[in-house]
C-alpha atoms as a PDB file:
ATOM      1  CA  UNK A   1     -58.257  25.646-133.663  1.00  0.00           C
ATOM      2  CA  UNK A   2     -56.338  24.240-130.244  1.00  0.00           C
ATOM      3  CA  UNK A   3     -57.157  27.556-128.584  1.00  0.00           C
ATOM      4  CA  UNK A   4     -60.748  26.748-129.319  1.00  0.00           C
ATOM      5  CA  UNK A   5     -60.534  23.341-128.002  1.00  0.00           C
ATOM      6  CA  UNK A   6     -58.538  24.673-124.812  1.00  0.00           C
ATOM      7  CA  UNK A   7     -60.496  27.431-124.283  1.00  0.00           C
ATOM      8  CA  UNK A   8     -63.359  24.202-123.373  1.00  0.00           C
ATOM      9  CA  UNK A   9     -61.125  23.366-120.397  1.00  0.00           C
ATOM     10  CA  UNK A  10     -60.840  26.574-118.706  1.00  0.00           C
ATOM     11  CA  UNK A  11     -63.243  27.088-115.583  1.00  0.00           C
ATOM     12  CA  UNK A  12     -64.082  30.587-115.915  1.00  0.00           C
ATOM     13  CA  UNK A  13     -67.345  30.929-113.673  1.00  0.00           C
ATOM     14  CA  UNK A  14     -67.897  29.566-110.054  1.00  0.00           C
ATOM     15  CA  UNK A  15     -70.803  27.435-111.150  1.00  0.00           C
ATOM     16  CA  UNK A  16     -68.363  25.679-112.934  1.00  0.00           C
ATOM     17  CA  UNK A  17     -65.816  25.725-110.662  1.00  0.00           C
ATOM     18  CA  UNK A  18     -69.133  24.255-108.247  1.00  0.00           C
ATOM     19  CA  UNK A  19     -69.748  21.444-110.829  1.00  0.00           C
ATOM     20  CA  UNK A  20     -66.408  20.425-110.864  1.00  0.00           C
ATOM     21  CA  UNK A  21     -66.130  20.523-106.888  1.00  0.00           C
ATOM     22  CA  UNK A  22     -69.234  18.466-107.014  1.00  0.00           C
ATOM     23  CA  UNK A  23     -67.909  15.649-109.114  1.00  0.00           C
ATOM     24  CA  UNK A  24     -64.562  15.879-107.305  1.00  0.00           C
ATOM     25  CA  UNK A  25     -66.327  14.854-104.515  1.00  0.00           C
ATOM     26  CA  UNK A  26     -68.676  11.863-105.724  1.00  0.00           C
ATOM     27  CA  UNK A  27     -65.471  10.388-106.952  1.00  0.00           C
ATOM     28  CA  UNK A  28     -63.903  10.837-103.505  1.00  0.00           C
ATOM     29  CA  UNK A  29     -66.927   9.846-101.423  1.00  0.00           C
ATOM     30  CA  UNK A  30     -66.943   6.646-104.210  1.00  0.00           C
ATOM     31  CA  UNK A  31     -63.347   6.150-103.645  1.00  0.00           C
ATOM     32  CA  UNK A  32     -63.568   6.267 -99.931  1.00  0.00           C
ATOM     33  CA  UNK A  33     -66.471   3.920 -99.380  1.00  0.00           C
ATOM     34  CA  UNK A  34     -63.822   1.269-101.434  1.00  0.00           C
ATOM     35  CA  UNK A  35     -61.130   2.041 -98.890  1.00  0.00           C
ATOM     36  CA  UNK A  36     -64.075   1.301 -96.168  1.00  0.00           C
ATOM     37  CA  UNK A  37     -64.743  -1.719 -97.432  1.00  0.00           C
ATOM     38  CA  UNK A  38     -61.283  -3.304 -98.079  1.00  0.00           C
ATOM     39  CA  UNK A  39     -59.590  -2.043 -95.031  1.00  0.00           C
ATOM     40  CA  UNK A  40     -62.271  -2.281 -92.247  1.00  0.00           C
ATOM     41  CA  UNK A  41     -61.594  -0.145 -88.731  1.00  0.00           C
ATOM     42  CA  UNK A  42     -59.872   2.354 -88.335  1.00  0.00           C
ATOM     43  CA  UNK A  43     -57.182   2.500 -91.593  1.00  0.00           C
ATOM     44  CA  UNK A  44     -60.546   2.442 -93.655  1.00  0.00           C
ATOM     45  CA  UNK A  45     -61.799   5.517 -92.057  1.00  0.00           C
ATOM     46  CA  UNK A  46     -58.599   7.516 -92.117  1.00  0.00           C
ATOM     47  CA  UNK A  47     -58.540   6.723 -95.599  1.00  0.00           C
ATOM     48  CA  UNK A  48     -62.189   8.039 -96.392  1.00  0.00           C
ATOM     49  CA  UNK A  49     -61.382  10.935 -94.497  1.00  0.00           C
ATOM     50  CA  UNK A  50     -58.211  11.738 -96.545  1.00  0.00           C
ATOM     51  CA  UNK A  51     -60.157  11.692 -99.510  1.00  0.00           C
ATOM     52  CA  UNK A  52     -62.753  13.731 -98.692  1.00  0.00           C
ATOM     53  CA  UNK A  53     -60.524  16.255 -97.648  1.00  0.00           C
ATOM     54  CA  UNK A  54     -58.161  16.307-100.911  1.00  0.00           C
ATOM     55  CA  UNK A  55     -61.582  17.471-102.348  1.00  0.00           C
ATOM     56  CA  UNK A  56     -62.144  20.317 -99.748  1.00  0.00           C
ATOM     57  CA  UNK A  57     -58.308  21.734-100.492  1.00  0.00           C
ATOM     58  CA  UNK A  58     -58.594  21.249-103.924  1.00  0.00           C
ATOM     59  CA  UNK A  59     -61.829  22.836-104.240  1.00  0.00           C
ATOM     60  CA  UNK A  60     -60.724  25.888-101.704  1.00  0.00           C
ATOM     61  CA  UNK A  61     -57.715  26.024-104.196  1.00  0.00           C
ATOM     62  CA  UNK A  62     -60.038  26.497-107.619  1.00  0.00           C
ATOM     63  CA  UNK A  63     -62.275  29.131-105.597  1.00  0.00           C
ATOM     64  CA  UNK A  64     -59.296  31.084-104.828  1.00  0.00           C
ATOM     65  CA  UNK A  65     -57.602  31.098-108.434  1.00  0.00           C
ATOM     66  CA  UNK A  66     -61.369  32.161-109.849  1.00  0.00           C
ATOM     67  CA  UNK A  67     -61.203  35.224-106.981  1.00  0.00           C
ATOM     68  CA  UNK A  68     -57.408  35.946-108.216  1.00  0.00           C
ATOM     69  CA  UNK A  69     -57.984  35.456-112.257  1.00  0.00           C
ATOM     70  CA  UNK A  70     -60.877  37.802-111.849  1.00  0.00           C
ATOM     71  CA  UNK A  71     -58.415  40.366-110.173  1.00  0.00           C
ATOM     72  CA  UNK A  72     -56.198  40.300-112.554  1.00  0.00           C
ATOM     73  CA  UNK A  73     -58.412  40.911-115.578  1.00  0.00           C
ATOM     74  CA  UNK A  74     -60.059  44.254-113.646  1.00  0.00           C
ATOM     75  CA  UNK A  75     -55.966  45.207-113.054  1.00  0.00           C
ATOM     76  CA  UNK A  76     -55.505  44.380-116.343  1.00  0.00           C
ATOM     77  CA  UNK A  77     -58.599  46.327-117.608  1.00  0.00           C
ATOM     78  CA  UNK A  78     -57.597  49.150-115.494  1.00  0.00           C
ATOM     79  CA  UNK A  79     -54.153  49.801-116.635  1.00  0.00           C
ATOM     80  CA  UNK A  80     -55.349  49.709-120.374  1.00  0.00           C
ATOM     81  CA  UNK A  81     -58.490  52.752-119.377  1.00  0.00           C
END
């Protein structure tokens, strides 16, 4: 029954792993636009920027373990044929 339920929370297909990436970043863009507001100027900015570009590493980092995982399974599949 858990590996059911934890099976929900794997990303198996970029579209998902796009979804994800999308809501990572109205979070960040949300988050920043706070940090504009309370600390005007420059700090503010640098801030917005920082968020924004957690989201562009992170999302680089779930594209790239989606391109390895799916190596791995062919490997996998190849060494059992």
């Amino acid at each position: 029954m858990f590996a059911m339920i934890s099976r929900l929370f794997v990303i198996k297909t970029p579209v998902e792993a796009y979804m994800i990436i999308y809501a990572l970043a109205l979070g960040a863009v949300e988050r920043g636009t706070v940090y504009l507001h309370r600390f005007p100027g420059f700090g503010g900015k640098l801030l917005f920027l920082a968020c924004t570009g957690a989201v562009f590493m992170a999302g680089g980092k779930i594209l790239d373990c989606l391109k390895y995982e799916r190596a791995e399974r062919e490997a996998a599949a190849a060494r059992i044929d």
